[in-house]
C-alpha atoms as a PDB file:
ATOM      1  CA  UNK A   1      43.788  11.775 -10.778  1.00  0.00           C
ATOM      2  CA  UNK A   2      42.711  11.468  -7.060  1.00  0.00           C
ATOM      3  CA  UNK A   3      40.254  14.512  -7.681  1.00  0.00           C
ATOM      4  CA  UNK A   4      39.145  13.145 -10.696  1.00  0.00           C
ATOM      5  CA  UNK A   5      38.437   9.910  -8.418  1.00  0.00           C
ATOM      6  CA  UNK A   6      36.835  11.488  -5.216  1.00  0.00           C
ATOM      7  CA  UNK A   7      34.367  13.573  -7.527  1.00  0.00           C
ATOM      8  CA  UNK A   8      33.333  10.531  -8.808  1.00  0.00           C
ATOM      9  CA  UNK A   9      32.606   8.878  -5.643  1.00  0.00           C
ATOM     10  CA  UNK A  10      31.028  12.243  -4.297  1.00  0.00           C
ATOM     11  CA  UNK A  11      28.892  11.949  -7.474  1.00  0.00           C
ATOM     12  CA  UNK A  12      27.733   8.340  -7.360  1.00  0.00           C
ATOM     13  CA  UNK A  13      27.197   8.930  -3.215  1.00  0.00           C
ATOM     14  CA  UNK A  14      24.681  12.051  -4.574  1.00  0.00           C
ATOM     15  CA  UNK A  15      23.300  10.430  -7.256  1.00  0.00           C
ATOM     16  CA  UNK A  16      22.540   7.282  -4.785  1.00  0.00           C
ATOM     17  CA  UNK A  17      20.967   9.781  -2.303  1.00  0.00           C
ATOM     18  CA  UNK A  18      18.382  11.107  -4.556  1.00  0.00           C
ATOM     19  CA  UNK A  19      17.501   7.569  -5.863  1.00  0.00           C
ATOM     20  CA  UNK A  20      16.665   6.737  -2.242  1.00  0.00           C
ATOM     21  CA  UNK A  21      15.095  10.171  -1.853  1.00  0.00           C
ATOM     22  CA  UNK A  22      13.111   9.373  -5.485  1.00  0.00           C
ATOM     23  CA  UNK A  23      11.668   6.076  -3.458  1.00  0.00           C
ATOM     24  CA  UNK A  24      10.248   7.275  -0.779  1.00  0.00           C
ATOM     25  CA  UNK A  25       8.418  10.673  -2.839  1.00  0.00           C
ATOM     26  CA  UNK A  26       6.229   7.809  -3.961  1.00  0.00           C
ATOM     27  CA  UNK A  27       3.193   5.287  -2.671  1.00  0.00           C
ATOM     28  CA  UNK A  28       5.246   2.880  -4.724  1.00  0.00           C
ATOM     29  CA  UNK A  29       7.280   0.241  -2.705  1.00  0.00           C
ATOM     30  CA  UNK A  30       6.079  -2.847   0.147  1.00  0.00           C
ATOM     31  CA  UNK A  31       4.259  -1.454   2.965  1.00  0.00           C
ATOM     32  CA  UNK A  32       2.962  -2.990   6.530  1.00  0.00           C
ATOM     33  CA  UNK A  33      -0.817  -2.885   6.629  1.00  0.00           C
ATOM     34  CA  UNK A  34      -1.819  -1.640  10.262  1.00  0.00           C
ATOM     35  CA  UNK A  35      -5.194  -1.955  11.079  1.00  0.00           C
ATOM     36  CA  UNK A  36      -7.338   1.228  12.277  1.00  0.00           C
ATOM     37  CA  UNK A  37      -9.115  -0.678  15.116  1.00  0.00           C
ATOM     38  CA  UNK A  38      -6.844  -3.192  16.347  1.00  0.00           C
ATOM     39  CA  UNK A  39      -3.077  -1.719  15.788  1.00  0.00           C
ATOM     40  CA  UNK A  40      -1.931  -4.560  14.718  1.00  0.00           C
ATOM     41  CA  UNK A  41      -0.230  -5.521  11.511  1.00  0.00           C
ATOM     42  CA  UNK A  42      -2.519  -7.343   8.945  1.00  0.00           C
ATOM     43  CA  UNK A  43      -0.851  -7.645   5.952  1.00  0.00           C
ATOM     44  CA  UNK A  44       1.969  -6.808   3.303  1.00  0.00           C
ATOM     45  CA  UNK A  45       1.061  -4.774   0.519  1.00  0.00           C
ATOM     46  CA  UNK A  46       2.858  -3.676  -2.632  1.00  0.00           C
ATOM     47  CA  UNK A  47       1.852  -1.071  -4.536  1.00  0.00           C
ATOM     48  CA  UNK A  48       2.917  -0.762  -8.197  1.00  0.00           C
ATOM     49  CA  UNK A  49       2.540   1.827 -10.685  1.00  0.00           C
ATOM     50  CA  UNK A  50       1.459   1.354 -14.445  1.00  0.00           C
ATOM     51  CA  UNK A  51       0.268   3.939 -17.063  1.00  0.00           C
ATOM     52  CA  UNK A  52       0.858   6.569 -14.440  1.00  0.00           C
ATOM     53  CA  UNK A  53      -2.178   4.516 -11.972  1.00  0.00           C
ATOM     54  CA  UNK A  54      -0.821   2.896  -8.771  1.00  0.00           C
ATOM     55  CA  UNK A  55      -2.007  -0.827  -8.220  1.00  0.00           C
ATOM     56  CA  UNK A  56      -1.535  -2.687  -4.757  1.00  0.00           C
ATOM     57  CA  UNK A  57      -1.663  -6.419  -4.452  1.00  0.00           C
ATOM     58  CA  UNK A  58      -1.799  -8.205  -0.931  1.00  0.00           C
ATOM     59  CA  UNK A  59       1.797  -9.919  -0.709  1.00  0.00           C
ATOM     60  CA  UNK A  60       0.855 -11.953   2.947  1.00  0.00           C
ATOM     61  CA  UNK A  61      -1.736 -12.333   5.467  1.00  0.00           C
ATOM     62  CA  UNK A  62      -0.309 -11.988   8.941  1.00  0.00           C
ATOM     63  CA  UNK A  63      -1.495 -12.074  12.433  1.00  0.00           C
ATOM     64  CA  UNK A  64      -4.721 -14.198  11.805  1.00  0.00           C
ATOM     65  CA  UNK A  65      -6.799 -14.811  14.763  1.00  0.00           C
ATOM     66  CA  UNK A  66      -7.562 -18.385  16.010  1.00  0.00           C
ATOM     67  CA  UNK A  67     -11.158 -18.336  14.680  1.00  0.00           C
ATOM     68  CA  UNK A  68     -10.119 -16.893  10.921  1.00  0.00           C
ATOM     69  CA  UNK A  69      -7.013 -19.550  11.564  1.00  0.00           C
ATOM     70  CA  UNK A  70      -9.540 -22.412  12.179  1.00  0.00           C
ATOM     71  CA  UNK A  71     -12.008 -20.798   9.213  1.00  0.00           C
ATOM     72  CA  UNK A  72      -9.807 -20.237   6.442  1.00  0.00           C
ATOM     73  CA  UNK A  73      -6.609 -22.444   7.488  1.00  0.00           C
ATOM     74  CA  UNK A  74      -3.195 -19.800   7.186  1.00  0.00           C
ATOM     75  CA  UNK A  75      -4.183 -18.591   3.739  1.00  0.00           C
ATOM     76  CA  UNK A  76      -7.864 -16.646   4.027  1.00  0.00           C
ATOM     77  CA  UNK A  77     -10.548 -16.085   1.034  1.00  0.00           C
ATOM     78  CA  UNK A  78     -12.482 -13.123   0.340  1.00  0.00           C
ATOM     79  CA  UNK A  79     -15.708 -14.762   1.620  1.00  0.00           C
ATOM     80  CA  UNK A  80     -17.680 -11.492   1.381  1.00  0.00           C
ATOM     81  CA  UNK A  81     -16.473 -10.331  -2.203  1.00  0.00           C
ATOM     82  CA  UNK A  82     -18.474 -10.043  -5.559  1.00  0.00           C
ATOM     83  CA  UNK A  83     -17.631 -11.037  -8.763  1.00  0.00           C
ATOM     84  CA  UNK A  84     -14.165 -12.499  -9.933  1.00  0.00           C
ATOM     85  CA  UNK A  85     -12.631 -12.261  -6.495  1.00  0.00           C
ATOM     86  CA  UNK A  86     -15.280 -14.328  -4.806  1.00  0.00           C
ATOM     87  CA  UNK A  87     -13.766 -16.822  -2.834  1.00  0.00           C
ATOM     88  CA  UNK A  88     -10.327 -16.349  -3.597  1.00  0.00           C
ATOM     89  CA  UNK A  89      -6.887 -15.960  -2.261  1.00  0.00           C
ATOM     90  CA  UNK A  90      -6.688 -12.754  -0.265  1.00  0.00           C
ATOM     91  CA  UNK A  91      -2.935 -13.223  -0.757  1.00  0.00           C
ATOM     92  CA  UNK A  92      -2.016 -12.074  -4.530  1.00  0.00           C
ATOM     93  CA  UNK A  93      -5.445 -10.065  -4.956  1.00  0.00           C
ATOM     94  CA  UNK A  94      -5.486  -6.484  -6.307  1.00  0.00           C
ATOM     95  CA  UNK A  95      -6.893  -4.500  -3.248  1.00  0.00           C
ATOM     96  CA  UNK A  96      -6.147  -1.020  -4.859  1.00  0.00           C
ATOM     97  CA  UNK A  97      -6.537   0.118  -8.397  1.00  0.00           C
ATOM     98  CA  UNK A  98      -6.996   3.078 -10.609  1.00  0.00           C
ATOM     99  CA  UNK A  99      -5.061   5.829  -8.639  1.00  0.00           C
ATOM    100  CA  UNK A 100      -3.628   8.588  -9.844  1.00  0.00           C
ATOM    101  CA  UNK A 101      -0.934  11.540  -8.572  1.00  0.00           C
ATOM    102  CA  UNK A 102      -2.831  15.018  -7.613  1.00  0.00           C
ATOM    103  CA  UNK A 103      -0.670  17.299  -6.565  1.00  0.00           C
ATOM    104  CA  UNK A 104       0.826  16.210  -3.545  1.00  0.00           C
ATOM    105  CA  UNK A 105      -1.772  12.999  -2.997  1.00  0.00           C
ATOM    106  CA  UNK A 106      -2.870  10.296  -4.596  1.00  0.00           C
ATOM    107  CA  UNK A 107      -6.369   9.450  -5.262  1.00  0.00           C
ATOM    108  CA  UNK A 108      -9.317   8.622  -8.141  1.00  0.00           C
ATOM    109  CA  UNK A 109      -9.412   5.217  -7.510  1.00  0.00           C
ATOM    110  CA  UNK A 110     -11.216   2.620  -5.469  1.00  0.00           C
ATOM    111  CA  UNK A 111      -9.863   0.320  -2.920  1.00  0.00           C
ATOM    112  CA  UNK A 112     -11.343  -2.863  -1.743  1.00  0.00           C
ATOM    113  CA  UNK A 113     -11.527  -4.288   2.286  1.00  0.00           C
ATOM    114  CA  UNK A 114     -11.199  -8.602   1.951  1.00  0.00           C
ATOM    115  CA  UNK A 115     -13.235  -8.623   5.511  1.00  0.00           C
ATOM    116  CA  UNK A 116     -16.609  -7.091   4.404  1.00  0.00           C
ATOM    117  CA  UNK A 117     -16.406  -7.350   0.735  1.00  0.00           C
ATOM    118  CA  UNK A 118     -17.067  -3.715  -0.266  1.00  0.00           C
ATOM    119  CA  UNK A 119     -15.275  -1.283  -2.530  1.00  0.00           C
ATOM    120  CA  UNK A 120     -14.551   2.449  -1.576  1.00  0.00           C
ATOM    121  CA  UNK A 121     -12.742   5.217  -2.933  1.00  0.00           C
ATOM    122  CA  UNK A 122      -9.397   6.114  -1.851  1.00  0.00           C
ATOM    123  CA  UNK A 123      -7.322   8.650  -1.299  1.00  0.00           C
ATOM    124  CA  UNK A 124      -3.466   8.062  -0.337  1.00  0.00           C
ATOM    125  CA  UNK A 125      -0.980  10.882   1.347  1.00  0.00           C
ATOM    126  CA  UNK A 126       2.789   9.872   1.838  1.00  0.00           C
ATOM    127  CA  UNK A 127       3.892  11.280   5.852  1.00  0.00           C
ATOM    128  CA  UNK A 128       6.967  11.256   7.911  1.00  0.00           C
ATOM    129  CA  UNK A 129       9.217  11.581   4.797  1.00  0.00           C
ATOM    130  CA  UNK A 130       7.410   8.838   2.966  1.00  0.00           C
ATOM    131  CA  UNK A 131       7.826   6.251   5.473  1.00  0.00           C
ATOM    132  CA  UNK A 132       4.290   6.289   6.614  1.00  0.00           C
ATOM    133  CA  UNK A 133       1.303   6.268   4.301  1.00  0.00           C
ATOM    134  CA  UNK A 134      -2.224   7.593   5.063  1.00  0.00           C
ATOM    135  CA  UNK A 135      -4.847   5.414   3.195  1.00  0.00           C
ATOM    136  CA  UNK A 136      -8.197   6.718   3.282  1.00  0.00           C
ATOM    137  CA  UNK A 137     -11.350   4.559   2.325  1.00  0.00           C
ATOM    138  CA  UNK A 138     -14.211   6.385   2.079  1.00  0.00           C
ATOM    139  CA  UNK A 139     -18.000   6.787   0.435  1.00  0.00           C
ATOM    140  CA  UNK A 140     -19.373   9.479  -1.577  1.00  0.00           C
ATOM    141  CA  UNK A 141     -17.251  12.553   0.441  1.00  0.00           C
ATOM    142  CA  UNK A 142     -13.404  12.317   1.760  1.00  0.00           C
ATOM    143  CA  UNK A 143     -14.496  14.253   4.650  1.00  0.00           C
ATOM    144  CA  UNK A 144     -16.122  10.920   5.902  1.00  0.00           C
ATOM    145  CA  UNK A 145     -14.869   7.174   5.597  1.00  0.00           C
ATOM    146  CA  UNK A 146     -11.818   5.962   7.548  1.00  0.00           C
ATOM    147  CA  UNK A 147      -8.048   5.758   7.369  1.00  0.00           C
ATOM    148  CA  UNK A 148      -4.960   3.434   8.109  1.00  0.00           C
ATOM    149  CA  UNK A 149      -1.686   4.048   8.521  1.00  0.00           C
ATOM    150  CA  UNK A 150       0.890   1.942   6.192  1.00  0.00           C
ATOM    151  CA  UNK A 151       4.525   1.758   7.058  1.00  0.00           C
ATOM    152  CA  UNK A 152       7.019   1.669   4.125  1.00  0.00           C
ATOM    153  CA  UNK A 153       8.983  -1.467   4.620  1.00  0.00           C
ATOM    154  CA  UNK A 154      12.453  -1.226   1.682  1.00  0.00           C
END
């Protein structure tokens, strides 16, 4: 009986070690935002997945300067966008949509930057054991555009 009982802990401690493995072999999950000029942490982001395409919403705003503080108040707009997004909430808009798995990245789909208003493709590669995630925005080739690094935060 007390075999019977350690293989099934030994089990369920393998089985939980590949869910937690499972997680992180995937964009999907709450990252940290850091931006490419400044360092610093911009925003939360979760990215979803649906049909087999990954979505990523903006979950919070954070470190706002004093003038985008004084602009926009804590919660900013998306001043510069077209369209339906025009003027709304930055926090709770989709940012990233239509991306799909290729091989060992994750791309297809477009990606939109709040501060200027414009829409690039993007390409997404999971690093450090999936706690890091390279998101790359670019125009017409991959070679060019520019990338941030997104920390996995579960």
């Amino acid at each position: 009986m007390k075999s019977l009982f350690r293989f099934a802990i030994a089990t369920g401690l393998l089985l939980g070690a590949g869910t937690a493995f499972a997680a992180n072999d995937t964009p999907v999950g709450t990252w940290k935002q850091i931006d490419d000029v400044s360092g610093k942490a911009k925003s939360i982001i979760e990215i979803t997945e649906s049909n087999g395409q990954l979505q990523a919403k903006v979950i919070k705003v954070l470190n706002l300067s004093p003038e985008e503080i004084a602009r926009d108040g804590e919660h900013p707009i998306c001043r510069k966008c077209d369209g339906e997004r025009k003027d709304k909430p930055i926090e709770g808009m989709t940012i990233m949509w239509g991306v799909s798995k290729d091989d060992d990245v994750w791309d297809g789909g477009k990606i939109l930057d709040p501060k200027n208003g414009k829409i690039y493709k993007v390409k997404l590669t999971l690093n450090n054991g999936g706690q890091k995630l390279d998101v790359h925005g670019y125009i017409g080739f991959a070679l060019l555009g520019r990338s941030q690094i997104w920390e996995r935060q579960e």
